[in-house]
Protein backbone atom coordinates (compact mmCIF):
# COMPACT_ATOMS: atom_id res chain seq x y z
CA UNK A 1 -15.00 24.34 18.10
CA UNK A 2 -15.63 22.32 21.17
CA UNK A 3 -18.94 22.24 22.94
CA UNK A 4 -18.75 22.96 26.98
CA UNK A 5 -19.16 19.33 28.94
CA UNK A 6 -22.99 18.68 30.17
CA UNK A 7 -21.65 19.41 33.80
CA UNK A 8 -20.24 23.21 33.20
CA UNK A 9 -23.56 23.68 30.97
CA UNK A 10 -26.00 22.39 33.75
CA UNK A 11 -24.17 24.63 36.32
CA UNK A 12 -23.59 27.52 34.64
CA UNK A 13 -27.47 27.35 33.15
CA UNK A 14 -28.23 26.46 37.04
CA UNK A 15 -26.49 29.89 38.78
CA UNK A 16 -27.65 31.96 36.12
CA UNK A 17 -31.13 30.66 36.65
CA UNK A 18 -31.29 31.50 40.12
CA UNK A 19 -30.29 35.01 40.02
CA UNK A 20 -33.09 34.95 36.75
CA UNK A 21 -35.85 33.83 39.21
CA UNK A 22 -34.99 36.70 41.24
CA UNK A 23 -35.18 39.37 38.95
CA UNK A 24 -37.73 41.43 40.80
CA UNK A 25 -36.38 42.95 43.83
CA UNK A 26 -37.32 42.84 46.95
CA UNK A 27 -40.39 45.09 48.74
CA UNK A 28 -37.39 46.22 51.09
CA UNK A 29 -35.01 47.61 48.25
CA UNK A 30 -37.96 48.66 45.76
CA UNK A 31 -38.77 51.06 48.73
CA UNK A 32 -35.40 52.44 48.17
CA UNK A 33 -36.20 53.25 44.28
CA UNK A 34 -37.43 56.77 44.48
CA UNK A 35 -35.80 57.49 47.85
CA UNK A 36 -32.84 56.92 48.48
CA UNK A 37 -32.47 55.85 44.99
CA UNK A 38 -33.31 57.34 41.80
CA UNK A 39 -36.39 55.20 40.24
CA UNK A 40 -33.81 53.92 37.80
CA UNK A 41 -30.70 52.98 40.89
CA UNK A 42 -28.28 55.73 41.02
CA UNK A 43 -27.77 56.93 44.49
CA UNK A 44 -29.05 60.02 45.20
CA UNK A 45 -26.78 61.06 47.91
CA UNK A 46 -23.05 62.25 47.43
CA UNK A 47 -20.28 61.71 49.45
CA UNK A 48 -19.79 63.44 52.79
CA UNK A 49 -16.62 65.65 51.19
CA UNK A 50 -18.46 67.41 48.67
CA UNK A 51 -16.58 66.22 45.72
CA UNK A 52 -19.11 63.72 44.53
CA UNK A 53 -22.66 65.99 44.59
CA UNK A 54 -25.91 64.77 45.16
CA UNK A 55 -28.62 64.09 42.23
CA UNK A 56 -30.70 66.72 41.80
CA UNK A 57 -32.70 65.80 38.69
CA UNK A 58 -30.08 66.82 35.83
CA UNK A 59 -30.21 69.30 33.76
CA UNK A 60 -33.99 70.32 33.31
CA UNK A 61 -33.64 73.03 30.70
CA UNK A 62 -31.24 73.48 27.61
CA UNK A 63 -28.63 76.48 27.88
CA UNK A 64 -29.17 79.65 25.91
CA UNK A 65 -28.56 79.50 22.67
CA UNK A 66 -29.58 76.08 21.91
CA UNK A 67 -31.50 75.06 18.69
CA UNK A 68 -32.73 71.05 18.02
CA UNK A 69 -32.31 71.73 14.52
CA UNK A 70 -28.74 72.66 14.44
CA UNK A 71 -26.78 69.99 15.86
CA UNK A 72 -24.82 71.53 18.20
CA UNK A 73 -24.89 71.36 21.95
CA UNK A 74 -23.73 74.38 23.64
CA UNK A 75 -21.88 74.07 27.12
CA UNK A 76 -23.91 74.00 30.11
CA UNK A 77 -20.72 74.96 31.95
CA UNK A 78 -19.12 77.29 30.71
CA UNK A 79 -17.50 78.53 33.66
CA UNK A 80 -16.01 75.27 34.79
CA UNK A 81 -12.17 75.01 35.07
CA UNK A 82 -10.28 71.95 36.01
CA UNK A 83 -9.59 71.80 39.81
CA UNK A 84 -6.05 69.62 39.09
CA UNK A 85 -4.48 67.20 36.33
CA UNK A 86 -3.40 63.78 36.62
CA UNK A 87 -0.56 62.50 34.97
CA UNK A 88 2.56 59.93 35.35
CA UNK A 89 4.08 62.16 38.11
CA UNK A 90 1.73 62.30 40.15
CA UNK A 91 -0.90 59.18 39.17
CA UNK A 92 0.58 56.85 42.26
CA UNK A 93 -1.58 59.53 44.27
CA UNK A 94 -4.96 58.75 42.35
CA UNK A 95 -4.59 54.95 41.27
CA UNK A 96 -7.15 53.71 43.27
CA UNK A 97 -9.61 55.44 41.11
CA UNK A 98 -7.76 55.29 38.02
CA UNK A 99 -8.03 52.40 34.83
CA UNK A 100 -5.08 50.30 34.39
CA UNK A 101 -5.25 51.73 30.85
CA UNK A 102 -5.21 55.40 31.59
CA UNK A 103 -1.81 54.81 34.07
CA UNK A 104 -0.25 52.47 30.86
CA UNK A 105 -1.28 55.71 28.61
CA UNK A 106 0.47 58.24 31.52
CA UNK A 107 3.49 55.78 31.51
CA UNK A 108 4.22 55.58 27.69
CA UNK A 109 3.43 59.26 27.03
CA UNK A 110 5.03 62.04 29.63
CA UNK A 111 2.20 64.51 27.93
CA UNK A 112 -0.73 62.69 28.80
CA UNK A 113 -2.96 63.73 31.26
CA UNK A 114 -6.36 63.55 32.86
CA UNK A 115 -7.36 67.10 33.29
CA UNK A 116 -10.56 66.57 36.33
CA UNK A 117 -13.78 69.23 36.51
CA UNK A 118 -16.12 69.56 38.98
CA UNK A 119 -18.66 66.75 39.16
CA UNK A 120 -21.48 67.43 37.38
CA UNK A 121 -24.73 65.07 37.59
CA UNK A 122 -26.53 66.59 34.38
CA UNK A 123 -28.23 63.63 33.31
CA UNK A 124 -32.16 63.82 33.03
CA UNK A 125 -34.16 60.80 32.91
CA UNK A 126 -37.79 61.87 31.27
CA UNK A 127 -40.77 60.90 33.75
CA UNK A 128 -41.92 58.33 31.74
CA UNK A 129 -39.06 56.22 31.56
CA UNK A 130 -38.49 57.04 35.30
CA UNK A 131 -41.71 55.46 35.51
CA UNK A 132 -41.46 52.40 33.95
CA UNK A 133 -37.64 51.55 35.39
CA UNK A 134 -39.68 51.33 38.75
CA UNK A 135 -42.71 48.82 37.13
CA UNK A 136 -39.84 46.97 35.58
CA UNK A 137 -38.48 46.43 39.50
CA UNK A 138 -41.43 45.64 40.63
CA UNK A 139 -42.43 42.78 38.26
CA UNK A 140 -41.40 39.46 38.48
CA UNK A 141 -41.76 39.22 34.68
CA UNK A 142 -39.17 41.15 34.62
CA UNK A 143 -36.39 39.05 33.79
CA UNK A 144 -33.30 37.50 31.82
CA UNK A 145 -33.35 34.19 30.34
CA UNK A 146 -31.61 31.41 32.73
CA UNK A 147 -28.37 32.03 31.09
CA UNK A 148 -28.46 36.18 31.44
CA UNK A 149 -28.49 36.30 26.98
CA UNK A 150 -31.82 37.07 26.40
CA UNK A 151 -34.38 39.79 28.30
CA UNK A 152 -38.39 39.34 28.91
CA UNK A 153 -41.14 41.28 30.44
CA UNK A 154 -39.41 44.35 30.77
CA UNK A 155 -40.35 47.75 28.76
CA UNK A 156 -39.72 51.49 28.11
CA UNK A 157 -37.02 51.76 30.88
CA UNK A 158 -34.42 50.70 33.36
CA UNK A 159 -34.92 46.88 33.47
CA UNK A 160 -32.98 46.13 36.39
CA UNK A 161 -32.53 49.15 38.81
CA UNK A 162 -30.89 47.08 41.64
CA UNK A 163 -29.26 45.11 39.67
CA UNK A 164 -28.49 40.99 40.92
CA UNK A 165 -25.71 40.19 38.13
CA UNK A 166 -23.37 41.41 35.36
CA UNK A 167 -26.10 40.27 32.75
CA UNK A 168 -28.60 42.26 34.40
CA UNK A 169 -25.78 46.07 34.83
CA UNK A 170 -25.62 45.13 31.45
CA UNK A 171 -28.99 44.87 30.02
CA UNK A 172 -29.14 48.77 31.87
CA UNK A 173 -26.51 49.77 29.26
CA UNK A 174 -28.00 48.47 26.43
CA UNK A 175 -31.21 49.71 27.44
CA UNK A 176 -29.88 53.10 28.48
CA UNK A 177 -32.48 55.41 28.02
CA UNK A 178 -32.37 57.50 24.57
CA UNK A 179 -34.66 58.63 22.18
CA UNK A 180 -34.66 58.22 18.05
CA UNK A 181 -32.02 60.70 16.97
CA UNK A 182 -29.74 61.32 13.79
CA UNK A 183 -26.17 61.94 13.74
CA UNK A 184 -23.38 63.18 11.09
CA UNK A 185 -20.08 62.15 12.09
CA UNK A 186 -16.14 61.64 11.33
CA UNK A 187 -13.56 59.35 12.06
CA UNK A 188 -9.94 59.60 11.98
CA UNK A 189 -7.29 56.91 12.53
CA UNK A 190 -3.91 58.26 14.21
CA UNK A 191 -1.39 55.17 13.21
CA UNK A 192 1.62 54.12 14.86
CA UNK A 193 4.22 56.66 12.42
CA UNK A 194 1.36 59.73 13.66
CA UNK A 195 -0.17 60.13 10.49
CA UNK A 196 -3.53 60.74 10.39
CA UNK A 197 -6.49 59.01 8.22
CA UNK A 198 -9.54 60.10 7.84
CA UNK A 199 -11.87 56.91 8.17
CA UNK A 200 -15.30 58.08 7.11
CA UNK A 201 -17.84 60.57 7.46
CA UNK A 202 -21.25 59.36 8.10
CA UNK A 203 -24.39 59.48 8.67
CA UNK A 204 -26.29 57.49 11.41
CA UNK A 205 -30.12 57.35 12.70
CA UNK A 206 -30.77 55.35 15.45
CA UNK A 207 -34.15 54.19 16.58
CA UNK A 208 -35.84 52.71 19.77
CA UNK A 209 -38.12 50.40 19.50
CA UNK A 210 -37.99 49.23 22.96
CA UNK A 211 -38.72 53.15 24.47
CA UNK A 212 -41.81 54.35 21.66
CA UNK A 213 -44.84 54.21 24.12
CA UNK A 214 -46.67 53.26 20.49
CA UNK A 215 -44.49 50.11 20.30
CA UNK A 216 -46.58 46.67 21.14
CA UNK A 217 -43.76 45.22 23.33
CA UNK A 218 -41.94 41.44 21.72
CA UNK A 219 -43.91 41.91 18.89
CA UNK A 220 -43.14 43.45 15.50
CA UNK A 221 -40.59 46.24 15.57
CA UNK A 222 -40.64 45.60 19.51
CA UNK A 223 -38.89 42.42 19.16
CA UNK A 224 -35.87 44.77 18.61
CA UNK A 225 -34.37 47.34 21.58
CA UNK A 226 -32.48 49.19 18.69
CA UNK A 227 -32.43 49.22 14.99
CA UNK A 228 -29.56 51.04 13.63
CA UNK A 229 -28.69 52.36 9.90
CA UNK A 230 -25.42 53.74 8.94
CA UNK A 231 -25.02 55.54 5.26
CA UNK A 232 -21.10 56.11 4.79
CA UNK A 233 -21.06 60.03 2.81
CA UNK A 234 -17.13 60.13 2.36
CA UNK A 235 -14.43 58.69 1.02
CA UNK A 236 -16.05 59.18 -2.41
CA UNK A 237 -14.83 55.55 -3.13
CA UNK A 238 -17.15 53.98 -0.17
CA UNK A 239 -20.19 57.16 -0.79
CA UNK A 240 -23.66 55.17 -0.24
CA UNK A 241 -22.57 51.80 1.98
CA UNK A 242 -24.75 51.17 4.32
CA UNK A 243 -24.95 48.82 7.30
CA UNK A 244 -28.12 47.98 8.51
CA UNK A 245 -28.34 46.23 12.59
CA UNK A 246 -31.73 44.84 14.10
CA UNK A 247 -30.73 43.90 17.76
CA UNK A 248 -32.89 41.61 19.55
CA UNK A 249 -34.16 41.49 22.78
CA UNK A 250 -34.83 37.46 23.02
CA UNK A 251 -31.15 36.92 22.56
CA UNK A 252 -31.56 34.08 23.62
CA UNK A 253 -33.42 32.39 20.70
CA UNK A 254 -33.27 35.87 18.11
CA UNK A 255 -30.65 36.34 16.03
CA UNK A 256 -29.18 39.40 15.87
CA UNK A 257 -29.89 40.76 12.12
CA UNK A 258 -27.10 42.71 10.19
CA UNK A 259 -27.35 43.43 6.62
CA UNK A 260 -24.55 45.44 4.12
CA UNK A 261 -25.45 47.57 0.90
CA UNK A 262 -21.84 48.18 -1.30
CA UNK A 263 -22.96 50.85 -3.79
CA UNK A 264 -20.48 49.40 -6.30
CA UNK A 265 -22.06 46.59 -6.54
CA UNK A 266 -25.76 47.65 -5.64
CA UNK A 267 -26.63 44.79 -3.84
CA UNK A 268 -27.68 43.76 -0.55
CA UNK A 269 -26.52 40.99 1.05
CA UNK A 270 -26.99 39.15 4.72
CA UNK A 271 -23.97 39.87 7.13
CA UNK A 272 -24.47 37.67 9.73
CA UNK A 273 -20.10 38.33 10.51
CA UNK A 274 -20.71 41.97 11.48
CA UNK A 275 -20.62 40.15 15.70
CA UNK A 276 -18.43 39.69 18.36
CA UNK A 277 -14.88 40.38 17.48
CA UNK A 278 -15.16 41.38 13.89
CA UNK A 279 -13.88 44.50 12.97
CA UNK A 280 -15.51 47.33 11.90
CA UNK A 281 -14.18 47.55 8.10
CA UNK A 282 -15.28 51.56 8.24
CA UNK A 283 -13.45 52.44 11.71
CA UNK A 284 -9.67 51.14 10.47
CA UNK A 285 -10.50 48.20 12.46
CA UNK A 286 -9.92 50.33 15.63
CA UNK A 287 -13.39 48.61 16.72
CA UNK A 288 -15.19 45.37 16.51
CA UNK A 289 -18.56 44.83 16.26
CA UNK A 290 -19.26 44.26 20.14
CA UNK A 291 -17.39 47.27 20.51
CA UNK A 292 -19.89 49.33 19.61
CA UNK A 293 -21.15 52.20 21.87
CA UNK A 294 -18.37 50.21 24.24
CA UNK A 295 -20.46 47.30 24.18
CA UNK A 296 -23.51 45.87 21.74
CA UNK A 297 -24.40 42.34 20.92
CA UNK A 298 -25.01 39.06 22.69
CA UNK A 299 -23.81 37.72 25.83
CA UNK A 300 -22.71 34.58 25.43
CA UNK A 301 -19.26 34.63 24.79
CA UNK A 302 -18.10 36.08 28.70
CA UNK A 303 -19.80 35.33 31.54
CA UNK A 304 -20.28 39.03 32.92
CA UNK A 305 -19.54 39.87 36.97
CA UNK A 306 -21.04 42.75 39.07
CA UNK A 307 -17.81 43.88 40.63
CA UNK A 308 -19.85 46.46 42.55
CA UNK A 309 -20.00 50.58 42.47
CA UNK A 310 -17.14 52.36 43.07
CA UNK A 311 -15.66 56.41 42.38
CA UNK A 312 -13.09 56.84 39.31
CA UNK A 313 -12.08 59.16 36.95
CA UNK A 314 -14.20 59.27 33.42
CA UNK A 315 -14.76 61.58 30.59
CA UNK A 316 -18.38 63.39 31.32
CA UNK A 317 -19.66 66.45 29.75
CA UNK A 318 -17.60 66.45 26.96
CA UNK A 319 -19.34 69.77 25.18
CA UNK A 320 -16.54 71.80 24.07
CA UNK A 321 -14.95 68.79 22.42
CA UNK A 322 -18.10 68.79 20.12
CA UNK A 323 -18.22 72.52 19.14
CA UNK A 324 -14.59 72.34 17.78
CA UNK A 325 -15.34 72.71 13.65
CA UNK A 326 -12.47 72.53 11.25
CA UNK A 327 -8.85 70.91 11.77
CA UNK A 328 -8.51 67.30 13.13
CA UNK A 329 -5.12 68.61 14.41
CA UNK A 330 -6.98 70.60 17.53
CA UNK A 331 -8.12 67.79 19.24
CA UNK A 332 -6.02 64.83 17.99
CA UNK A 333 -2.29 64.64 19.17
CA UNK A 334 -0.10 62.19 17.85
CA UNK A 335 -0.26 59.46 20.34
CA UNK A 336 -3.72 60.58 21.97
CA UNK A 337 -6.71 63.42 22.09
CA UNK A 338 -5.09 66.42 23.21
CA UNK A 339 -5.40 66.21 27.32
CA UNK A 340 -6.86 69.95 27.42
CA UNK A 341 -9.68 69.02 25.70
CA UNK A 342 -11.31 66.28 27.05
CA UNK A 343 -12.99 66.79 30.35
CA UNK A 344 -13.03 64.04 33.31
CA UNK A 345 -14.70 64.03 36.61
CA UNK A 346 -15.46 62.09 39.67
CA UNK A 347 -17.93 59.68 38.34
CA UNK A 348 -19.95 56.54 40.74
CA UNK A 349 -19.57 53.83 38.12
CA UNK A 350 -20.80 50.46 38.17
CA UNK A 351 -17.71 47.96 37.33
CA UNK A 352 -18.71 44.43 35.51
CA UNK A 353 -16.00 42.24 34.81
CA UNK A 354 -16.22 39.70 31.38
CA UNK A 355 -14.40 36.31 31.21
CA UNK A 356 -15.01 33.85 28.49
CA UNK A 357 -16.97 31.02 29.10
CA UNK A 358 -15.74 27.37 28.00
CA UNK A 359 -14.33 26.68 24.60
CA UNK A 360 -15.55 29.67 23.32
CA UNK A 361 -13.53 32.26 20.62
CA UNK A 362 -12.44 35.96 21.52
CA UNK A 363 -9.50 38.08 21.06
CA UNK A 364 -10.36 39.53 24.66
CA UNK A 365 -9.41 37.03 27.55
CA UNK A 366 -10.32 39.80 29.98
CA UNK A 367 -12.51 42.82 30.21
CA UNK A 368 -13.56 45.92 32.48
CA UNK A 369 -16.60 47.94 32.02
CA UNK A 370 -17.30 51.38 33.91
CA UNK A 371 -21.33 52.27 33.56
CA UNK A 372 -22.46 55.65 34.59
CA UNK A 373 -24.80 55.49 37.59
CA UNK A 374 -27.02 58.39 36.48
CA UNK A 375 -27.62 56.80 32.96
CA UNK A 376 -26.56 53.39 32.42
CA UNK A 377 -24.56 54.03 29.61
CA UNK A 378 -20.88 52.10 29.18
CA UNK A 379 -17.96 55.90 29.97
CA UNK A 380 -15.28 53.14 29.68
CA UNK A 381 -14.26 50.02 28.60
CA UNK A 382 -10.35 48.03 28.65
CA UNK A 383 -9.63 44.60 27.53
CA UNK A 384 -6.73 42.46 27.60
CA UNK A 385 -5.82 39.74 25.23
CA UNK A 386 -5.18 35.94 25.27
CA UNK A 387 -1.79 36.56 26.60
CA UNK A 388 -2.77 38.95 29.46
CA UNK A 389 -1.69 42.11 27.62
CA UNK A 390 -3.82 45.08 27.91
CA UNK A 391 -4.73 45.77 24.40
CA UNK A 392 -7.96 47.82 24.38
CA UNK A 393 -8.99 51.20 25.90
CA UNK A 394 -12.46 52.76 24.81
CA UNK A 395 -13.48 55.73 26.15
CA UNK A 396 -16.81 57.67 25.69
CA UNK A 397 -16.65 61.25 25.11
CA UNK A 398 -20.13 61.48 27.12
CA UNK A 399 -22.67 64.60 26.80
CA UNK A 400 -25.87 64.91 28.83
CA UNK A 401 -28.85 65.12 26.37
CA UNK A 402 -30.41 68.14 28.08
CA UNK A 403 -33.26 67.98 25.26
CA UNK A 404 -34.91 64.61 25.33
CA UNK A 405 -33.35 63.43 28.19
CA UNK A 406 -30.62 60.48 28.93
CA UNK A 407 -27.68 60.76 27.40
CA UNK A 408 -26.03 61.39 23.46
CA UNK A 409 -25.37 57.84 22.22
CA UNK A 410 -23.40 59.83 19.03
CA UNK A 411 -21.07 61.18 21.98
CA UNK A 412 -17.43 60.64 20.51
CA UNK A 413 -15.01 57.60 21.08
CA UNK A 414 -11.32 57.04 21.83
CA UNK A 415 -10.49 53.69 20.59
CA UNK A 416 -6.84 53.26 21.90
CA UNK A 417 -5.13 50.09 20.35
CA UNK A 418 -2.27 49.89 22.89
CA UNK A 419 -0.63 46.57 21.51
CA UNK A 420 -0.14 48.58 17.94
CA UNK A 421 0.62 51.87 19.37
CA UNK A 422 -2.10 53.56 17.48
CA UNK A 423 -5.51 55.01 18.64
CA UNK A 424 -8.84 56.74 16.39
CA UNK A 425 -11.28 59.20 17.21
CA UNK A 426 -14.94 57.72 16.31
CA UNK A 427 -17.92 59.52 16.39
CA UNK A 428 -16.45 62.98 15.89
CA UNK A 429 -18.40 66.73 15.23
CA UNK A 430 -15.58 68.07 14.26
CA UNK A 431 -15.86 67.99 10.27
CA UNK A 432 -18.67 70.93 8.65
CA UNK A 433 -20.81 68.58 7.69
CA UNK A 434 -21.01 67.14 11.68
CA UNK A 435 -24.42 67.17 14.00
CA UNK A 436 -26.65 65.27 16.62
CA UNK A 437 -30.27 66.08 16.14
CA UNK A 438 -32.78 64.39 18.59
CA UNK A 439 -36.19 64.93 18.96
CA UNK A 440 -37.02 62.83 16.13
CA UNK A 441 -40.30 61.27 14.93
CA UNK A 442 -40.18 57.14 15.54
CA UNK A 443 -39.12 55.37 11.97
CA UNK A 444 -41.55 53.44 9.88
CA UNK A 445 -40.70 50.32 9.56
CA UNK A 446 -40.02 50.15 6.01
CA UNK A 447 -37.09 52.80 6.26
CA UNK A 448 -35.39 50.57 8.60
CA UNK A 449 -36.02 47.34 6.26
CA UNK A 450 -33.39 46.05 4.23
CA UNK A 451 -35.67 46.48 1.26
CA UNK A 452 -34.91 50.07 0.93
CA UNK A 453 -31.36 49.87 1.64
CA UNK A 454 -30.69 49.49 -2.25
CA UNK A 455 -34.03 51.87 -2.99
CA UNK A 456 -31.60 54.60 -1.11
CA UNK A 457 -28.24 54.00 -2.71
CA UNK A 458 -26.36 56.55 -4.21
CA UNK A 459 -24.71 55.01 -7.11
C-alpha cells in the first residue's frame, strides 16, 4: 500500500491540528452549556410547531413494573400510537428528512414503511456525567490528537459538547454515556431466497473504564474507554468462543487489542484482524468490525465532516420490539423488520460525513452517520461502496436506559446489505434466554484479561 505524499500529510496533520488546539470552547458558547444547552450540547428548546418537544430531563423514574434483575424494559409509552406512516407513495412528501437508504428500501419493497410516534426526549444523563461533559468543555486539555485519532484530557463524560469537527461528534458517540451492563442476545440472518438463519445467541458484558469515578484516568484499565467480552452460547458447534476487545483512548499511538478463544481448539490467540472492514464471522458477515454499535474503532481510515444538526426520521424508543419472546417470524419479514413494529420519530441528529483519506483500504467510499442529540449515540448509519452504490444501512433499535441513565448500547440492529438483497437482525431479545441487565458492579481486571478467556471455556 502506498504512503500519502509529505504535502497531503503536513496539511491534513496541519487542519486537524488547528481545530485540536481549539478543543475547549469558547467562554461565550460554554455559557450556553447548561442554558440553552444541555451540559452535554443537545438543544434544549424544540421547534416552534410542537412536533419536536423541548428537553425536559428524560425519563427520571422507571415505569411500573420494572425489575433490574429481569431484563426486560417495559414501555414507558404505552399509550403512544403512530400519528402517520411513510412509505414509497407518499415519501416525495418527507425526503428532506428521510436517508437515501430508507427511500431505496420504500422503492424496492411496496410494504415497507416508516410508521412515526410522537417525539419523545426520554434520555437521562446521570448528574455526574452531566457534570463532567461541562469540565471537559471547559478545559483546554481537553483534546484530540492533531490528526482527530486519538483523545486526551478528557474524562467521565461528554468530551466535546460543542463540538469543532467530525473527529470530535465522534469521540461523543464513542463516549456516549453508559454504564457496565450484561446482555443475552440473538441474531438472525434473513438471506436473499427469505430464509432465515439463526446466527448466534450470546452473551455480552460490557464495561467502562472511561465512566467508573474509581478509574485513575490514561492509566491502567483507564487507558481503555470500553473493554468488551462476548461468550457465543448457541449453535452448539461454536458454544464457548469468545472475543475479547480493549479499545483505546490514545488511538493515536495504542493499539486497539482484540483477542479470540475457539473452544475446539482451547486456545487463545491475538486477533489483531478483528478492525476496520473485517467481518464479523458470528453476525453472517452482515457487520464488520467498525460496524459495531454503528461505529467502533480508529479513525484513520476517513477523514470525518460535521455536516451540521438537522431533523429526520430514526428509530427511538424501540420497547415493544424488545418484549416480543418466542418466534423470529413476528418481527422479521422477508425483506425487512416488520414496519409495525419498529417505532420512528422526529429526532435532532447530528450528521458527520466519512471519506477515505489517501491511499488508504475500505470497502466504504462514502458514509453518513445520524447521532442522537440527547445521547450521543450513532440511530443510523449508510455507506456506499467504491463504485458509488449504496450498500449499507444500519439502524439502531434505540431504548432510553431509564435505570442508570444514557441509553441501552444492547438496543437491537438492522444490518441491511442492499447490494445482496439480504438484511439480519443483531442484538435481538427475542429468544427465552434474551435480557439487558445494568446496574452492574465495575469488572476486575482479571475477568476482562485474556488470561481467563481459556480459564472460562466451555469445552
Amino acid at each position: 500500500m502506498k504512503k500519502p505524499t509529505a504535502s497531503i500529510v503536513a496539511a491534513i496533520t496541519l487542519a486537524l491540528a488547528c481545530a485540536a488546539t481549539q478543543a475547549a470552547v469558547d467562554a461565550q458558547a460554554a455559557a450556553r452549556l447548561g442554558t440553552t444547552l444541555t451540559p452535554w450540547g443537545a438543544e434544549i428548546a424544540g421547534t416552534p410547531d410542537g412536533s419536536y418537544p423541548a428537553y425536559e430531563g428524560g425519563i427520571k423514574e422507571p415505569p411500573p413494573g420494572f425489575d433490574p434483575k429481569s431484563g426486560m424494559w417495559p414501555d414507558p409509552f404505552p399509550e403512544d400510537k403512530p400519528l402517520f406512516s411513510i412509505d414509497a407513495k407518499n415519501m416525495a412528501q418527507y425526503q428532506d428528512r428521510l436517508m437515501e437508504a430508507q427511500m431505496e428500501l420504500m422503492r424496492r419493497y411496496p410494504d415497507y414503511r416508516l410508521d412515526v410516534y410522537p417525539t419523545r426526549r426520554s434520555a437521562m444523563v446521570p448528574e455526574n456525567a452531566a457534570r463532567n461533559a461541562l469540565a471537559n468543555a471547559r478545559n483546554p486539555e481537553c483534546r484530540t490528537s492533531s490528526d482527530g485519532v486519538g483523545l486526551y484530557g478528557c474524562w467521565g463524560g461528554t468530551p466535546f459538547p460543542i463540538p469543532e469537527n467530525g473527529y470530535e461528534a465522534m469521540w461523543n458517540h464513542l463516549l456516549t454515556y453508559t454504564s457496565p451492563g450484561e446482555t443475552n442476545s440473538v441474531g438472525y440472518l434473513v438471506n436473499a431466497n427469505r430464509a432465515t438463519t439463526m446466527l448466534l445467541l450470546s452473551r455480552s458484558i460490557a464495561d467502562y473504564p472511561y465512566f467508573n469515578p474509581q478509574q485513575t484516568p490514561y492509566e491502567g484499565a483507564g487507558i481503555y474507554y470500553l473493554r468488551s467480552l462476548s461468550t457465543t452460547l448457541e449453535p452448539a458447534r461454536e458454544a464457548g468462543t469468545q472475543t475479547l476487545l480493549w479499545y483505546p483512548l490514545h488511538y493515536d499511538s495504542d493499539e486497539q487489542r482484540a483477542w479470540s478463544y475457539q473452544a475446539g481448539q482451547r486456545r487463545v490467540r491475538l486477533a489483531p484482524e478483528f478492525a476496520y472492514d473485517t467481518p464479523v464471522a458470528q453476525f453472517g458477515g452482515a457487520m464488520f468490525f467498525d460496524e459495531i454499535n454503528l461505529f467502533a474503532g480508529r479513525m484513520d481510515r476517513f477523514r470525518f465532516e460535521l455536516k451540521g444538526r438537522k431533523l429526520m426520521y430514526m428509530p427511538y424508543n424501540n420497547y415493544r420490539m424488545h418484549l416480543l419472546r418466542g418466534d423470529p417470524a413476528q418481527l422479521l419479514g422477508p425483506h425487512h423488520f416488520h414496519p409495525d413494529k419498529v417505532r420512528y420519530e422526529l429526532r435532532r441528529v447530528w450528521v458527520v460525513e466519512a471519506t477515505p483519506l489517501p491511499n488508504v483500504r475500505h470497502v466504504a467510499k462514502r458514509k453518513l452517520f445520524y447521532l442522537d442529540e440527547d445521547s450521543w449515540i450513532a440511530l443510523a448509519y449508510e455507506g456506499w461502496d467504491q463504485s458509488d452504490r449504496l450498500f449499507r444501512l444500519l439502524l439502531s433499535n434505540t431504548m432510553a436506559n431509564y435505570y442508570t441513565g444514557g441509553v441501552i448500547q444492547g438496543a437491537s440492529v438492522q444490518a441491511y446489505d442492499l447490494a445482496r438483497g439480504q438484511y439480519a437482525g443483531l442484538q435481538l431479545l427475542i429468544a427465552p434466554r434474551c435480557y439487558i441487565r445494568y446496574g452492574l458492579p465495575q469488572q476486575p481486571d482479571a475477568e476482562m484479561a485474556p488470561a481467563r478467556m481459556g480459564a472460562r471455556g466451555i469445552r
